[in-house]
Protein backbone atom coordinates (compact mmCIF):
# COMPACT_ATOMS: atom_id res chain seq x y z
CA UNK A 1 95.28 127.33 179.30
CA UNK A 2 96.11 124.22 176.94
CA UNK A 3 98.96 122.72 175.09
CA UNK A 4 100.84 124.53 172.03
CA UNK A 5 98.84 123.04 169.37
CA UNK A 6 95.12 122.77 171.09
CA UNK A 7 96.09 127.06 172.05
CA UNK A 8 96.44 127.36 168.31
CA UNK A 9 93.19 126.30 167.04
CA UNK A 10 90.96 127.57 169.75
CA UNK A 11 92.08 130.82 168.40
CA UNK A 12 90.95 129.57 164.96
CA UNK A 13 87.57 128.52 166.62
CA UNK A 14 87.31 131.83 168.58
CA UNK A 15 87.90 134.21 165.65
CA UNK A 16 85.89 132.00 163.23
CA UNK A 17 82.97 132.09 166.10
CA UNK A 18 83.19 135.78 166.73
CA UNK A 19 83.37 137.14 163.40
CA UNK A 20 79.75 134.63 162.60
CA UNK A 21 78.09 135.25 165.60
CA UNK A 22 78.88 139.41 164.98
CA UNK A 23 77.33 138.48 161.25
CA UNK A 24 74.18 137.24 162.68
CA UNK A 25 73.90 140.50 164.76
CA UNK A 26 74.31 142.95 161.62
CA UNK A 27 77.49 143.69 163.23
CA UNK A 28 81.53 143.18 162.10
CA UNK A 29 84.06 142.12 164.06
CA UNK A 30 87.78 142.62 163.96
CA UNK A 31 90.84 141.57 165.18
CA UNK A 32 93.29 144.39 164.24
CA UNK A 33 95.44 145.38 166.81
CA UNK A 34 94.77 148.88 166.07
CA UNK A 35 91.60 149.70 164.10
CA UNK A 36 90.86 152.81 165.67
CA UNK A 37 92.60 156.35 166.29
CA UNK A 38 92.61 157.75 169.42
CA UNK A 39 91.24 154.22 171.19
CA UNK A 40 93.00 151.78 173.57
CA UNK A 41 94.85 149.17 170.64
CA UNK A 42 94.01 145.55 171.11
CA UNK A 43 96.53 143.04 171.82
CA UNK A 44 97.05 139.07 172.51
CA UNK A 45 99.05 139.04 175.82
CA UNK A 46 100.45 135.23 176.36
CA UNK A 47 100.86 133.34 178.85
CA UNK A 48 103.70 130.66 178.95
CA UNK A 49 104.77 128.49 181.57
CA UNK A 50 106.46 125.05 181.11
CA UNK A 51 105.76 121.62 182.96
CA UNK A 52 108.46 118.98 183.68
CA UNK A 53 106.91 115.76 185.24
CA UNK A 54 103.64 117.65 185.90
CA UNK A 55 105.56 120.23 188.10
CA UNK A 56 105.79 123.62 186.68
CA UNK A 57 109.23 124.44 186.71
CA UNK A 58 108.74 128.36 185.99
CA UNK A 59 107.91 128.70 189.98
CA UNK A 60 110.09 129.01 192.81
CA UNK A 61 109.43 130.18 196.61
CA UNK A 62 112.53 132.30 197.21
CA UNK A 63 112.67 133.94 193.29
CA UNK A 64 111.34 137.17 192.30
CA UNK A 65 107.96 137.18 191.87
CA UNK A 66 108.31 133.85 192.91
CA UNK A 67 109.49 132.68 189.29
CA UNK A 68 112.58 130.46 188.89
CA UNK A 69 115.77 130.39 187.36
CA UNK A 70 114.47 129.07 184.17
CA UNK A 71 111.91 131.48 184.06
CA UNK A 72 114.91 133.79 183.93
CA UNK A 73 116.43 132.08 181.63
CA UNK A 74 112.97 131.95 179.08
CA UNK A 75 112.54 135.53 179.26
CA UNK A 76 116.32 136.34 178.26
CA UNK A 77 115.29 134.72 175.16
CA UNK A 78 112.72 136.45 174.42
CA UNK A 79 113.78 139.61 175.33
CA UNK A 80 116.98 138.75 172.85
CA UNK A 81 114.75 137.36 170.40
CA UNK A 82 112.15 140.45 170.64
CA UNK A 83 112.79 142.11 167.32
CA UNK A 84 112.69 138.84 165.18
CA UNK A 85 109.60 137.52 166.97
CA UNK A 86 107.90 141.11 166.33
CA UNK A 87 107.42 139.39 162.36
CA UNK A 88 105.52 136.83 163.46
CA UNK A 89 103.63 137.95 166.75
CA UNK A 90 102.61 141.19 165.34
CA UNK A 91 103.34 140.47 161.94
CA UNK A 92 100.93 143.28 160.43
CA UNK A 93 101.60 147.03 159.31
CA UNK A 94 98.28 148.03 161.70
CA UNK A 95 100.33 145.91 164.88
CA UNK A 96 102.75 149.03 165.00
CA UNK A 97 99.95 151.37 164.93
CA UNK A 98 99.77 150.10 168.43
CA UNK A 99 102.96 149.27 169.65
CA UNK A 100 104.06 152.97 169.86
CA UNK A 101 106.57 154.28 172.92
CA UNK A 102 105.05 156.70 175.42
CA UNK A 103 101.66 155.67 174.96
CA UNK A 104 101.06 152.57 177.61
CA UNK A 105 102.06 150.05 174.97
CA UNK A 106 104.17 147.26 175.78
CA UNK A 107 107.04 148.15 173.99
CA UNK A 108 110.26 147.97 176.61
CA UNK A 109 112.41 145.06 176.16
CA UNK A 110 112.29 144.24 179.52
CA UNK A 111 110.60 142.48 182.57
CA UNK A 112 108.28 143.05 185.63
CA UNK A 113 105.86 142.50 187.76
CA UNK A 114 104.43 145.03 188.12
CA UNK A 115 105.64 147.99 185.08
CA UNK A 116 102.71 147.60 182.24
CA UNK A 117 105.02 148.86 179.60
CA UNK A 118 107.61 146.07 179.75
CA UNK A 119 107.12 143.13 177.29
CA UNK A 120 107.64 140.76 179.82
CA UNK A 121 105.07 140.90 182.76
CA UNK A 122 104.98 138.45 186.18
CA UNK A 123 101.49 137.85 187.13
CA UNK A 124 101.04 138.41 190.69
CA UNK A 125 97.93 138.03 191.85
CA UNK A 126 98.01 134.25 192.13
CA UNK A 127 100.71 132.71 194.13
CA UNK A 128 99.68 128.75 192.89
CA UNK A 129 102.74 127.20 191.98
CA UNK A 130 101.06 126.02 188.80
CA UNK A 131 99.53 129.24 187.91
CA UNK A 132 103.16 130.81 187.95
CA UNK A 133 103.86 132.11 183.77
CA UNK A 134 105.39 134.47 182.19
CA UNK A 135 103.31 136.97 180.07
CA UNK A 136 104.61 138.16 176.70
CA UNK A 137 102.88 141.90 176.24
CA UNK A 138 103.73 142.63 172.31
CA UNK A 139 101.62 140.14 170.44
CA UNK A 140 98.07 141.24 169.20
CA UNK A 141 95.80 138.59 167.40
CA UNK A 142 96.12 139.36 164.03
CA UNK A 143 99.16 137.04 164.04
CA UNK A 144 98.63 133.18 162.91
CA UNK A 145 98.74 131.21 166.25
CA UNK A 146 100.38 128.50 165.41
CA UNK A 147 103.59 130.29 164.07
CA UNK A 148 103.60 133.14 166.46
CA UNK A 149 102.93 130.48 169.25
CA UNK A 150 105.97 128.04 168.40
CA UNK A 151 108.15 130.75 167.64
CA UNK A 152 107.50 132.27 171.36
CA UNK A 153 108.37 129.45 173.05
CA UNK A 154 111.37 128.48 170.68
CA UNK A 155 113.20 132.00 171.54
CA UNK A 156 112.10 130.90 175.18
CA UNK A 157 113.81 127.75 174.87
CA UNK A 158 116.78 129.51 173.40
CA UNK A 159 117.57 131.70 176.36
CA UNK A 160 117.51 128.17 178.53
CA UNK A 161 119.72 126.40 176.39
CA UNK A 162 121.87 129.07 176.42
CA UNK A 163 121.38 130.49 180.09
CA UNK A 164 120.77 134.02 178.68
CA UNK A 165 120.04 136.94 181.62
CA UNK A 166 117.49 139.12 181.23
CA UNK A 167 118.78 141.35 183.66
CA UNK A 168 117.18 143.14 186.55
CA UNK A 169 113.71 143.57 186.69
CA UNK A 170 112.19 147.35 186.10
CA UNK A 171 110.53 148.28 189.26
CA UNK A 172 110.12 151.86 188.72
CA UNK A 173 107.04 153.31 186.85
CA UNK A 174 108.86 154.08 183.32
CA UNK A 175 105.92 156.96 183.22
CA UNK A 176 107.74 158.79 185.81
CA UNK A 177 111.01 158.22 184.30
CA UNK A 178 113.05 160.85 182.74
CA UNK A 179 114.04 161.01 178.93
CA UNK A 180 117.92 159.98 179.64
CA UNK A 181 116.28 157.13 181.75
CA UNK A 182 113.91 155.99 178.96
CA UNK A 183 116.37 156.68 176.18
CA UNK A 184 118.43 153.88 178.02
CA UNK A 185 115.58 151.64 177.15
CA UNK A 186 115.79 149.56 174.13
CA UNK A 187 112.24 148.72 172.11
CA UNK A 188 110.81 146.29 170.14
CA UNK A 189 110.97 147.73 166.20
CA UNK A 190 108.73 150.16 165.34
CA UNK A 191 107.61 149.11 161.92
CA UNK A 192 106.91 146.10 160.23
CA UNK A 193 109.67 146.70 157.64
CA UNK A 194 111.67 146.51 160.32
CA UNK A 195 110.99 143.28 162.31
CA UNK A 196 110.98 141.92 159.05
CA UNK A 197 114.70 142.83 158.36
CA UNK A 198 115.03 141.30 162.72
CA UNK A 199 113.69 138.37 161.53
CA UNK A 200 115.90 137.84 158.17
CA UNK A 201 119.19 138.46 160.46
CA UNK A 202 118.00 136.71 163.23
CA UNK A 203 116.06 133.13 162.64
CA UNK A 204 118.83 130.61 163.48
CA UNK A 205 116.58 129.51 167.21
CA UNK A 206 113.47 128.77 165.25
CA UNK A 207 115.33 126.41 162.69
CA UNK A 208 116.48 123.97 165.65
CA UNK A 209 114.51 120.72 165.14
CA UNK A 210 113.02 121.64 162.20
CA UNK A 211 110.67 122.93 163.93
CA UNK A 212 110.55 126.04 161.09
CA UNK A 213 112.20 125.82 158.31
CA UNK A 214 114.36 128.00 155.90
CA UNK A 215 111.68 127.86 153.23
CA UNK A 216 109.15 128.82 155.26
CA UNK A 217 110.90 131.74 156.74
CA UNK A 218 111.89 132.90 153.33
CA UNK A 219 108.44 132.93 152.38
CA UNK A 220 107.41 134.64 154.98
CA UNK A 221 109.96 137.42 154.60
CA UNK A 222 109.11 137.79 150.57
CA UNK A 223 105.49 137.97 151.16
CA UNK A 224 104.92 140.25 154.16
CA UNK A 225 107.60 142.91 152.10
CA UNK A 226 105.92 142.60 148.86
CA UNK A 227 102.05 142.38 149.75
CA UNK A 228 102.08 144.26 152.31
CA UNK A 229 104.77 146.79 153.41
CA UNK A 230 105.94 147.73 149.86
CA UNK A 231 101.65 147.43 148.88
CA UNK A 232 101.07 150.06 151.61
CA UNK A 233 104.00 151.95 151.06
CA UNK A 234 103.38 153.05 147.60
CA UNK A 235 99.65 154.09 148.48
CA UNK A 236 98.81 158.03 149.40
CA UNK A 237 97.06 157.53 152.73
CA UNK A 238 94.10 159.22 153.60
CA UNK A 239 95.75 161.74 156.19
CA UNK A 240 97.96 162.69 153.98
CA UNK A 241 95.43 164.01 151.28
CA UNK A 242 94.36 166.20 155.25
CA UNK A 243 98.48 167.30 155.13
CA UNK A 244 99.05 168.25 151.56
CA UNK A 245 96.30 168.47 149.20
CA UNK A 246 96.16 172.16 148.96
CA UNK A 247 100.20 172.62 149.46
């Protein structure tokens, strides 16, 4: 738990001290969210609260899950800003590997405090009124902290500003749900190509302040389609040499 900036390089120090302390063991470490078929993908769950005056103001007595208004208010933007974020919080063509429906990934664009598969989760198990946060389920760590941090908590501050409602919570398992019930449910995007095009159409909330920039977002955009998705795109992948080889 730290401040915005501090959070962002101890994940610099932390990858930089895994990855040499793996090397010293013979061993290589990774951070992609999903390097493995058939294993449990890896992601970077974050935790976000906000302090006024040293008080956090995400916690209140009589809310649900004891979280207040504004906590609300921070999740309906980044439930609304889901898609867009997905560019920079899972900003990979391997993050959507992992973030697949139906398979315990938390993919649902909504909240709870108890449902796993909803990318907003309500810790319970502490009822501290400054351990009370909101957890953002989609991210994995092979985003760049400091962008995928910021951007987080500038969707966040969007849905204050603008009082946006998140809804109701999802209290039912959405295991046990049935397909008219789950096709209800809307997603975060399902490729990279595709938060890309979220994040072209929807970047107005991260511009406030300067904070990002138009430059930098167009940079972004022109990189991630051309060195990566269009780079992986026109390569045969291995499985598919399995598929058609002998057609």
């Amino acid at each position: 738990f730290d401040s915005l900036t501090r959070m962002g390089d101890k994940m610099m120090w932390y990858k930089y001290i895994v990855k040499n302390i793996a090397k010293k063991h013979g061993k290589v470490a990774t951070f992609m969210p999903k390097p493995i078929f058939e294993d449990n993908g890896s992601g970077m769950h974050t935790h976000q609260s906000l302090f006024k005056g040293g008080a956090n103001i995400f916690f209140d007595p009589k809310g649900y899950a004891l979280i207040s208004q504004m906590a609300k208010y921070y999740i309906g933007g980044l439930l609304k800003h889901a898609a867009s974020l997905s560019a920079l919080v899972a900003p990979t063509t391997n993050s959507y590997r992992r973030l697949v429906p139906g398979f315990e990934a938390p993919v649902n664009l909504l909240y709870s405090a108890r449902n796993r598969s909803a990318c907003v989760r309500i810790p319970v198990y502490n009822d501290n009124p400054r351990a009370k946060r909101v957890e953002y389920r989609p991210p994995d760590s092979s985003c760049n902290g400091y962008l995928a941090l910021t951007a987080m908590l500038m969707a966040g501050l969007d849905g204050i500003e603008n009082q946006i409602d998140p809804g109701d919570p999802l209290e039912k398992d959405s295991y046990q749900m049935t397909p008219e019930e789950i096709a209800q449910i809307q997603t975060v995007p399902s490729s990279l190509a595709e938060a890309l095009d979220a994040l072209e159409q929807d970047h107005d909330y991260l511009l406030r302040g300067d904070v990002f920039t138009t430059d930098v977002i167009e940079m972004w955009l022109s990189y991630k389609r051309t060195s990566e998705v269009d780079a992986l795109r026109l390569r045969p992948h291995p499985y598919e040499f399995y598929l058609y080889f002998d057609i």
